[in-house]
C-alpha atoms as a PDB file:
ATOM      1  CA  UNK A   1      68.203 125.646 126.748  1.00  0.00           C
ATOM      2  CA  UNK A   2      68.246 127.213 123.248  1.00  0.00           C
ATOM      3  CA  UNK A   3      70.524 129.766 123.513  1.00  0.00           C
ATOM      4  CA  UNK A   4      69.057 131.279 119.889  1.00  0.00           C
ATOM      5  CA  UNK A   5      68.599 135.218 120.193  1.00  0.00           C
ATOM      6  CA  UNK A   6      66.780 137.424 117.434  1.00  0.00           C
ATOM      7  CA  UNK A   7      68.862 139.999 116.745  1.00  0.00           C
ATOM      8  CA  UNK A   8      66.894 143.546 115.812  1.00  0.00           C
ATOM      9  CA  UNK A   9      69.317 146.362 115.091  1.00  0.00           C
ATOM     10  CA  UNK A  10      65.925 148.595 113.460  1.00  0.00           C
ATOM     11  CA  UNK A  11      66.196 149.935 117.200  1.00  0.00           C
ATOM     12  CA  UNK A  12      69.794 151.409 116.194  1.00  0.00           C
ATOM     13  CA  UNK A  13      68.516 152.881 113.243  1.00  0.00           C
ATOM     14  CA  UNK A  14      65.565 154.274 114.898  1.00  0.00           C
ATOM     15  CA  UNK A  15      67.533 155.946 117.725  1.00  0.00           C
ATOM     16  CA  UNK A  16      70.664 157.139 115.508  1.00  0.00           C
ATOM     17  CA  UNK A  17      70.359 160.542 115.789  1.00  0.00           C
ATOM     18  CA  UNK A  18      70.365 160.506 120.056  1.00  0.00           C
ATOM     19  CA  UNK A  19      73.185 158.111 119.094  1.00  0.00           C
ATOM     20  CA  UNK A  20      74.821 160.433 116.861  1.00  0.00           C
ATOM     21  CA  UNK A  21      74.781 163.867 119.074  1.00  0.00           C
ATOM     22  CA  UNK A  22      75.955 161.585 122.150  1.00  0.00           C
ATOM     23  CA  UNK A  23      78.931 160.824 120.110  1.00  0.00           C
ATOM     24  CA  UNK A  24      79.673 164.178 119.069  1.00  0.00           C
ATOM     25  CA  UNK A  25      80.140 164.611 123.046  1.00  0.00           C
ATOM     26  CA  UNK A  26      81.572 162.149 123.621  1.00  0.00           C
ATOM     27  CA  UNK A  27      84.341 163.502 121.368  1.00  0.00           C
ATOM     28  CA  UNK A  28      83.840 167.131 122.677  1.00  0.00           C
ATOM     29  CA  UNK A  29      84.549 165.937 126.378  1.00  0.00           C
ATOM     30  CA  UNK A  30      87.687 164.123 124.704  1.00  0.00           C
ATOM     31  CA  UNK A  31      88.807 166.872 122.983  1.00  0.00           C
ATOM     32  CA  UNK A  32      88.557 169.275 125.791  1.00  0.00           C
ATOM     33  CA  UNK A  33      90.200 166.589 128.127  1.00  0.00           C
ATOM     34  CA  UNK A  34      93.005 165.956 126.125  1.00  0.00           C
ATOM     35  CA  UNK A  35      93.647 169.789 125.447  1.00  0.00           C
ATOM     36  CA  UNK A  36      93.463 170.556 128.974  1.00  0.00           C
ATOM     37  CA  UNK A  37      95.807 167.726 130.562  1.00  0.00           C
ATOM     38  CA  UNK A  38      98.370 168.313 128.279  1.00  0.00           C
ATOM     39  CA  UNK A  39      98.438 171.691 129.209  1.00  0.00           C
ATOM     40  CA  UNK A  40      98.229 170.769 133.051  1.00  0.00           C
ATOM     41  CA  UNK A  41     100.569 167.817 132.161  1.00  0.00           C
ATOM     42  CA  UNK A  42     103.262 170.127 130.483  1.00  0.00           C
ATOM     43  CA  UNK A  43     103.009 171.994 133.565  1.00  0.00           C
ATOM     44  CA  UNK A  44     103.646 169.567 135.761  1.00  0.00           C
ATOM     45  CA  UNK A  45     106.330 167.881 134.207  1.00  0.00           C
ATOM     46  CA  UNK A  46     108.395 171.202 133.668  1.00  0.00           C
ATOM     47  CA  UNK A  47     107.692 171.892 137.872  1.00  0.00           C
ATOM     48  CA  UNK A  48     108.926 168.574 137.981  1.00  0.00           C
ATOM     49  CA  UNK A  49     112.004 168.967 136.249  1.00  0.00           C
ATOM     50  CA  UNK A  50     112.628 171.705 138.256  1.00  0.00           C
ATOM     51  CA  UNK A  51     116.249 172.311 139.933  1.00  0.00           C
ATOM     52  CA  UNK A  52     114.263 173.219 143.475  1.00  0.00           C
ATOM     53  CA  UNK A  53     114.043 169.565 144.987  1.00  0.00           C
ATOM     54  CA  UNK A  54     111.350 171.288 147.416  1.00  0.00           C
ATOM     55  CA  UNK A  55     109.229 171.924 144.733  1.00  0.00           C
ATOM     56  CA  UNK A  56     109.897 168.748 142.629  1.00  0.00           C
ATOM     57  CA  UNK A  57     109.056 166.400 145.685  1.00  0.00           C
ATOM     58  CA  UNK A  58     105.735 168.319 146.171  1.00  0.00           C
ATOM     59  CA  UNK A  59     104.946 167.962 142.271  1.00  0.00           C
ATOM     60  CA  UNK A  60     105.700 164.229 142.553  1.00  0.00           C
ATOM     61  CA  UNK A  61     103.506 163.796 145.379  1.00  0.00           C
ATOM     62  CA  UNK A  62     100.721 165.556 143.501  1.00  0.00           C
ATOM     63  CA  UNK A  63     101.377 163.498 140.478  1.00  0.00           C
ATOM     64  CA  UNK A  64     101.646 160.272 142.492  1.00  0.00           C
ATOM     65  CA  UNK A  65      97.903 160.980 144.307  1.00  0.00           C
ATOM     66  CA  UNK A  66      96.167 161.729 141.089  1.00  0.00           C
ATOM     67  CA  UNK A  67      97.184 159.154 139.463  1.00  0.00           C
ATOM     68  CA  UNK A  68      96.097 156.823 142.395  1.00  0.00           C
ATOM     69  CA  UNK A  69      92.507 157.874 142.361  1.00  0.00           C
ATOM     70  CA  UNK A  70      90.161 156.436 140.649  1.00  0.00           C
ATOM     71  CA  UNK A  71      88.886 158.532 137.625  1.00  0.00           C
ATOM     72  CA  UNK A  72      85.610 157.782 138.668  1.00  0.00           C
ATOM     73  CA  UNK A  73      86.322 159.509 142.279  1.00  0.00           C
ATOM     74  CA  UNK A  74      87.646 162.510 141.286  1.00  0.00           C
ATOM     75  CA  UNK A  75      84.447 162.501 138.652  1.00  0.00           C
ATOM     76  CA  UNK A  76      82.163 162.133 141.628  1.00  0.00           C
ATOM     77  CA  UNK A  77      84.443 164.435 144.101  1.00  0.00           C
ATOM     78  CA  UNK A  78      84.380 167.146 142.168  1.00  0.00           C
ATOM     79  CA  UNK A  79      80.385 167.343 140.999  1.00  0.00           C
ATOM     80  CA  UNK A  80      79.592 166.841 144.375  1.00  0.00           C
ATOM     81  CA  UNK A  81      81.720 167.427 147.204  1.00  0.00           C
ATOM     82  CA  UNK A  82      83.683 170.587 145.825  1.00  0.00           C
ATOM     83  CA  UNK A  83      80.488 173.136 145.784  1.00  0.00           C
ATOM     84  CA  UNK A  84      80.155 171.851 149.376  1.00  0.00           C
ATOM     85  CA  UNK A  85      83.394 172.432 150.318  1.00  0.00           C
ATOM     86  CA  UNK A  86      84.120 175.625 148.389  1.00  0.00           C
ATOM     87  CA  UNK A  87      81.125 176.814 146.955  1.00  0.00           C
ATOM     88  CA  UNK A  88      82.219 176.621 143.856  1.00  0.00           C
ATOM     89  CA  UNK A  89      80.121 174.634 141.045  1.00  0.00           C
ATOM     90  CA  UNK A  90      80.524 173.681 137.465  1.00  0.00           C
ATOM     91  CA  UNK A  91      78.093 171.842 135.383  1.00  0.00           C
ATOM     92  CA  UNK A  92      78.387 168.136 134.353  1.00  0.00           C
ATOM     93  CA  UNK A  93      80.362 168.132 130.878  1.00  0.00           C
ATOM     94  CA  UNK A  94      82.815 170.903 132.768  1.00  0.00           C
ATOM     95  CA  UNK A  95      82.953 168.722 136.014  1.00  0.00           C
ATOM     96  CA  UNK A  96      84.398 165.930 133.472  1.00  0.00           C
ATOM     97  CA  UNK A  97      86.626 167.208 131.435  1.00  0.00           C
ATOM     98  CA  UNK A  98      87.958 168.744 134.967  1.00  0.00           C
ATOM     99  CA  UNK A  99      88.399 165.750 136.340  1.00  0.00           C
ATOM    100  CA  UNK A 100      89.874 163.797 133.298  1.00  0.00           C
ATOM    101  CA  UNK A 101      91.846 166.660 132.746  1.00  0.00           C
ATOM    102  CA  UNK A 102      92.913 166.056 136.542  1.00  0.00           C
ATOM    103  CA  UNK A 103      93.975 162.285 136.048  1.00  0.00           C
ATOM    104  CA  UNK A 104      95.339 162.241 132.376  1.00  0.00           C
ATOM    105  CA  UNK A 105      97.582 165.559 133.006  1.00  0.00           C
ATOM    106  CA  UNK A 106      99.750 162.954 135.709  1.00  0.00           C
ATOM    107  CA  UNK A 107      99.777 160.569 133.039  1.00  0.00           C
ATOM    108  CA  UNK A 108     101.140 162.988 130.837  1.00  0.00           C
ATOM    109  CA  UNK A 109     103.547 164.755 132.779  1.00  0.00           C
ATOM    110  CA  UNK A 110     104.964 161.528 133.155  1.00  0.00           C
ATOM    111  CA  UNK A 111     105.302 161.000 129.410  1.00  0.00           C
ATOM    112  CA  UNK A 112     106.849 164.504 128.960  1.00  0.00           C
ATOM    113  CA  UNK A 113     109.464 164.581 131.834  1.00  0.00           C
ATOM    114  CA  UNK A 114     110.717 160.476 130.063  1.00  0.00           C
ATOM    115  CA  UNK A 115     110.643 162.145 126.841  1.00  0.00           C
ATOM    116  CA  UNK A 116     112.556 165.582 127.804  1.00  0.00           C
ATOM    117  CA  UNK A 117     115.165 163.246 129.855  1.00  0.00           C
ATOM    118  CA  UNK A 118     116.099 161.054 126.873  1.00  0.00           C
ATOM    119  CA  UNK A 119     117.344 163.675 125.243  1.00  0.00           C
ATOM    120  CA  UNK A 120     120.933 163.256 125.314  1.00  0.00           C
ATOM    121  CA  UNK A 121     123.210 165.657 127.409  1.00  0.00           C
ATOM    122  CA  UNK A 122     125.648 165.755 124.695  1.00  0.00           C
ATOM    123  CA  UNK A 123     122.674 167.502 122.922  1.00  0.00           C
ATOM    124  CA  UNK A 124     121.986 170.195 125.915  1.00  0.00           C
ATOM    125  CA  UNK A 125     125.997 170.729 125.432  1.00  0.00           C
ATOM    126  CA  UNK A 126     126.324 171.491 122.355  1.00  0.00           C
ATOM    127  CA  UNK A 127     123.434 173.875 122.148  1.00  0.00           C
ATOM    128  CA  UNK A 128     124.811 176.027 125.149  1.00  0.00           C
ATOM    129  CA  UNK A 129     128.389 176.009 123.723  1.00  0.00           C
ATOM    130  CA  UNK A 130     126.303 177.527 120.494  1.00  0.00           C
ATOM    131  CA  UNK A 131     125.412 180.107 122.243  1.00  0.00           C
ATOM    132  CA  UNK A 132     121.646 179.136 122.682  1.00  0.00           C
ATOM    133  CA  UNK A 133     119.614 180.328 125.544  1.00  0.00           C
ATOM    134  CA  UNK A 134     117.883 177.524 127.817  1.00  0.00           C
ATOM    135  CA  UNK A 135     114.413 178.589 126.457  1.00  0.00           C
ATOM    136  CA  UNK A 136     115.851 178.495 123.201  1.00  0.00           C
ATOM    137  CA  UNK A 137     117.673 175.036 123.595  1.00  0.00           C
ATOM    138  CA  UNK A 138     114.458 173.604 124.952  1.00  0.00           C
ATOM    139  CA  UNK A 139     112.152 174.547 122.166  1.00  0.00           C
ATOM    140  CA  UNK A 140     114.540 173.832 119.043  1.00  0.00           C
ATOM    141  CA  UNK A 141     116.512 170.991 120.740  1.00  0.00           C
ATOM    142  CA  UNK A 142     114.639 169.452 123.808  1.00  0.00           C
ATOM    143  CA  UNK A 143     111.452 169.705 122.393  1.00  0.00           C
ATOM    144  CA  UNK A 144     111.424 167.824 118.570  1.00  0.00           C
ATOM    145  CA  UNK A 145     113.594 165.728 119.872  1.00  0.00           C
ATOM    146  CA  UNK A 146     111.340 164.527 122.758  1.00  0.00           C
ATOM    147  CA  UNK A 147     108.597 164.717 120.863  1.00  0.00           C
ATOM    148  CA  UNK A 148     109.680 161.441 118.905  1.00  0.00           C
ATOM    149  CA  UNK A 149     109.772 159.237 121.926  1.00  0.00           C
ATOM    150  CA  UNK A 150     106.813 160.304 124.199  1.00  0.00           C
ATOM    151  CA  UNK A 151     104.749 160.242 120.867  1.00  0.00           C
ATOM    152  CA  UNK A 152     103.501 156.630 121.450  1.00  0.00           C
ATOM    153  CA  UNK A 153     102.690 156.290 124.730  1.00  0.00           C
ATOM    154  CA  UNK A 154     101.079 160.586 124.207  1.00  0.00           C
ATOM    155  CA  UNK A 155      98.641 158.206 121.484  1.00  0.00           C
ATOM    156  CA  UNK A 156      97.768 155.280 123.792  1.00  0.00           C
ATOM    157  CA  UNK A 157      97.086 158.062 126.509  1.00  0.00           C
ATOM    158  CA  UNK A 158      95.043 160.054 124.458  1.00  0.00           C
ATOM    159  CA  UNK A 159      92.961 156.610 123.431  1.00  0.00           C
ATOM    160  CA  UNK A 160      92.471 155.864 127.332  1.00  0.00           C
ATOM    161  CA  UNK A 161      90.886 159.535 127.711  1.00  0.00           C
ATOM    162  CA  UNK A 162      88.203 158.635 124.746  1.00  0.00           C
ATOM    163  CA  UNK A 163      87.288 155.321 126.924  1.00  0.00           C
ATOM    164  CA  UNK A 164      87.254 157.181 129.603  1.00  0.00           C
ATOM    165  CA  UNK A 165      84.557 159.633 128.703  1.00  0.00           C
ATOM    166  CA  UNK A 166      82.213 156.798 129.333  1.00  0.00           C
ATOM    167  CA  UNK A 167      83.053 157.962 133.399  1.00  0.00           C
ATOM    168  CA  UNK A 168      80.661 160.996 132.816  1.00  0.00           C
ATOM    169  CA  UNK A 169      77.767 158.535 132.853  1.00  0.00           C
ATOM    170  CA  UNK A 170      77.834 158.591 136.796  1.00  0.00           C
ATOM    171  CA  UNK A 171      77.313 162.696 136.252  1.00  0.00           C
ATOM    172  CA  UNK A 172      74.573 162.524 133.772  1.00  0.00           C
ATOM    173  CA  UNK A 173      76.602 163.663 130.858  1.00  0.00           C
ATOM    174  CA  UNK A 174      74.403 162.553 127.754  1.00  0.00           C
ATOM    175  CA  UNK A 175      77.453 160.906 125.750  1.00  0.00           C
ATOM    176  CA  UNK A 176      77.709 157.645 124.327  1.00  0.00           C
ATOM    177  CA  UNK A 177      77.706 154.841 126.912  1.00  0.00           C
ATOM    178  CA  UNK A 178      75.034 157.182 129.099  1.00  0.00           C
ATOM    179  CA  UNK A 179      72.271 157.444 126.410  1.00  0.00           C
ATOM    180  CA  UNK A 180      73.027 153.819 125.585  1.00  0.00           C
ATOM    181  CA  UNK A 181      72.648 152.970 128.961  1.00  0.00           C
ATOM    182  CA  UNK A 182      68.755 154.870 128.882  1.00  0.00           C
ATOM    183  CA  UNK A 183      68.038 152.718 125.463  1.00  0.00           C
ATOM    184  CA  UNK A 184      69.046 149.588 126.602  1.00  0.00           C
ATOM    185  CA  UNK A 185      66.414 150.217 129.259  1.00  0.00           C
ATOM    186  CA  UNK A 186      63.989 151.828 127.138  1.00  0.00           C
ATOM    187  CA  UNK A 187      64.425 149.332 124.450  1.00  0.00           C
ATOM    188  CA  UNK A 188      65.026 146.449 125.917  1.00  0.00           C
ATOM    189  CA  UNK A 189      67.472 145.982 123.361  1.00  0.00           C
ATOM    190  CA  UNK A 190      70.916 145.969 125.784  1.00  0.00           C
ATOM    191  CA  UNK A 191      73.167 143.627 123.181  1.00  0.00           C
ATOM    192  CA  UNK A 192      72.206 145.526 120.118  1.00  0.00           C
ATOM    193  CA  UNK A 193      72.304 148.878 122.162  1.00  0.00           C
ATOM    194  CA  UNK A 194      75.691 148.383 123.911  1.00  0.00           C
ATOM    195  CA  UNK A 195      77.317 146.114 121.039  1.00  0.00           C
ATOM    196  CA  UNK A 196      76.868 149.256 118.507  1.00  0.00           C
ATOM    197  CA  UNK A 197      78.112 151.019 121.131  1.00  0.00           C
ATOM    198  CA  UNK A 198      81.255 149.115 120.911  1.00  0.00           C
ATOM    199  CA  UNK A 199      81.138 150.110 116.824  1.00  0.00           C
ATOM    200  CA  UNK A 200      81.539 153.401 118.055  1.00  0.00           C
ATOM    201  CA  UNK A 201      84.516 153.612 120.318  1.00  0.00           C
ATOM    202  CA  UNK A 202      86.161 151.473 117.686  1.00  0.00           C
ATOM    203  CA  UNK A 203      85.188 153.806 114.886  1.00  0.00           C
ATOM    204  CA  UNK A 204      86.516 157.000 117.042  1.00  0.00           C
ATOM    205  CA  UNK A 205      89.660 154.993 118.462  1.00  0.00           C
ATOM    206  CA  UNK A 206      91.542 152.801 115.289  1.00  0.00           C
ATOM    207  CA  UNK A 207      91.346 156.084 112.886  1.00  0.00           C
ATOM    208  CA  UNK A 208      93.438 158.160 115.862  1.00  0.00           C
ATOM    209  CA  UNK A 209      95.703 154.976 116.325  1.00  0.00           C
ATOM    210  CA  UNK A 210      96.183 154.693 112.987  1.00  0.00           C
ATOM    211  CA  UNK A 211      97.112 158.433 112.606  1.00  0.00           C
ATOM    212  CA  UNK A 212      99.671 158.048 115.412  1.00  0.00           C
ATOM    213  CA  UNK A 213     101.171 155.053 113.562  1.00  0.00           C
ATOM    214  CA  UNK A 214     101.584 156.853 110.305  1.00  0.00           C
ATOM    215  CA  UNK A 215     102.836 159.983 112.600  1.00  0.00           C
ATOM    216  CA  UNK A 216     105.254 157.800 114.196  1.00  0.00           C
ATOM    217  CA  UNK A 217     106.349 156.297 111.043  1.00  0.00           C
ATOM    218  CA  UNK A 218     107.220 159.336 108.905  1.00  0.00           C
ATOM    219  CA  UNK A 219     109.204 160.916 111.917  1.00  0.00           C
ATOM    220  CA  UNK A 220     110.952 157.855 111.884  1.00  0.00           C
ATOM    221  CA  UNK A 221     111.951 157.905 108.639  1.00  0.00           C
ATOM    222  CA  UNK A 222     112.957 161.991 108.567  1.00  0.00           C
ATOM    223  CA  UNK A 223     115.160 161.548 111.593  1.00  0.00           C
ATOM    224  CA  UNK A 224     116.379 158.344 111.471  1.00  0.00           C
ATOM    225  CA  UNK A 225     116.370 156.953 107.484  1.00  0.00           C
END
């Protein structure tokens, strides 16, 4: 068998544009994803932390169940089944972000509540015998100094929620791996289609990484030089 294969990447080139505007989504349903499970995640994390152990076991739980469903289910669950069951629709780039909103925010609420519980009692103790309120404490003390450990795993989070985007394919969402998906087919040009595809996500991923590295690296060097 001669496993020779003529490459034609004009197909790329002649399809750039769809290619272009489906990354610009695919960055958009990022962007709003990450936004809106840190929010949700910061939420969570603070209920979490909280000194009612009612209210922190039922947080747990909720964090526990999302982060055992698939991302693809709660995708699918909520475009479908949730204007059946409350009447209550949203259109396919809202239904994703929702639902990776959903997932990442247990992710992240995991981050934060590690990160706020490294911070060193002896910390909390001295701010108090300051004379600092408890909102006060936690957004000059708590905070900054949290920020500096949950920072790395916050990055490789945030990188899981731009591969994830692809999950808005089984929606219809016209981003990246969906349009590629129609080309391949329309094409039939799958390896040049889906390996440029692969250019992509590393083209939108390393420059974040390498962001976070540099981020990590000069708060390294303020706090701890």
């Amino acid at each position: 068998m001669n496993g020779a294969y003529n490459w034609d990447f004009s197909v790329v080139w002649e399809y750039q544009d769809m290619l272009a505007r489906a990354a610009v989504l695919t960055l958009g349903v990022a962007a709003g994803t990450i936004a809106c499970g840190v929010v949700f995640g910061l939420l969570l994390a603070m209920l979490r932390l909280s000194r009612l152990r009612t209210l922190a076991a039922v947080v747990m739980m909720v964090i526990e169940v999302l982060r055992a469903v698939p991302p693809v289910v709660l995708v699918v669950w909520i475009y479908y089944c949730m204007p059946i069951l409350t009447g209550w629709s949203l259109n396919a780039v809202q239904t994703s972000i929702m639902a990776l909103a959903l997932y990442s925010g247990a992710f992240y609420a995991e981050i934060f509540r590690a990160g706020i519980q490294s911070v060193s009692r002896g910390h909390l103790e001295a701010a108090y015998a300051c004379g600092m309120t408890r909102f006060r404490t936690m957004t000059r003390i708590t905070a900054p100094l949290a920020f500096q450990s949950v920072l790395p795993p916050f990055i490789s989070q945030c990188v899981l929620v731009v591969k994830n985007t692809s999950l808005a394919s089984f929606i219809a969402v016209p981003e990246i791996v969906y349009q590629g998906q129609r080309l391949s087919i329309q094409t039939f040009r799958p390896l040049e289609i889906l390996t440029s595809i692969a250019v992509i996500f590393i083209a939108l991923i390393i420059p974040l990484t390498l962001l976070a590295n540099l981020a990590e690296a000069r708060i390294r060097r303020k706090y701890y030089a």
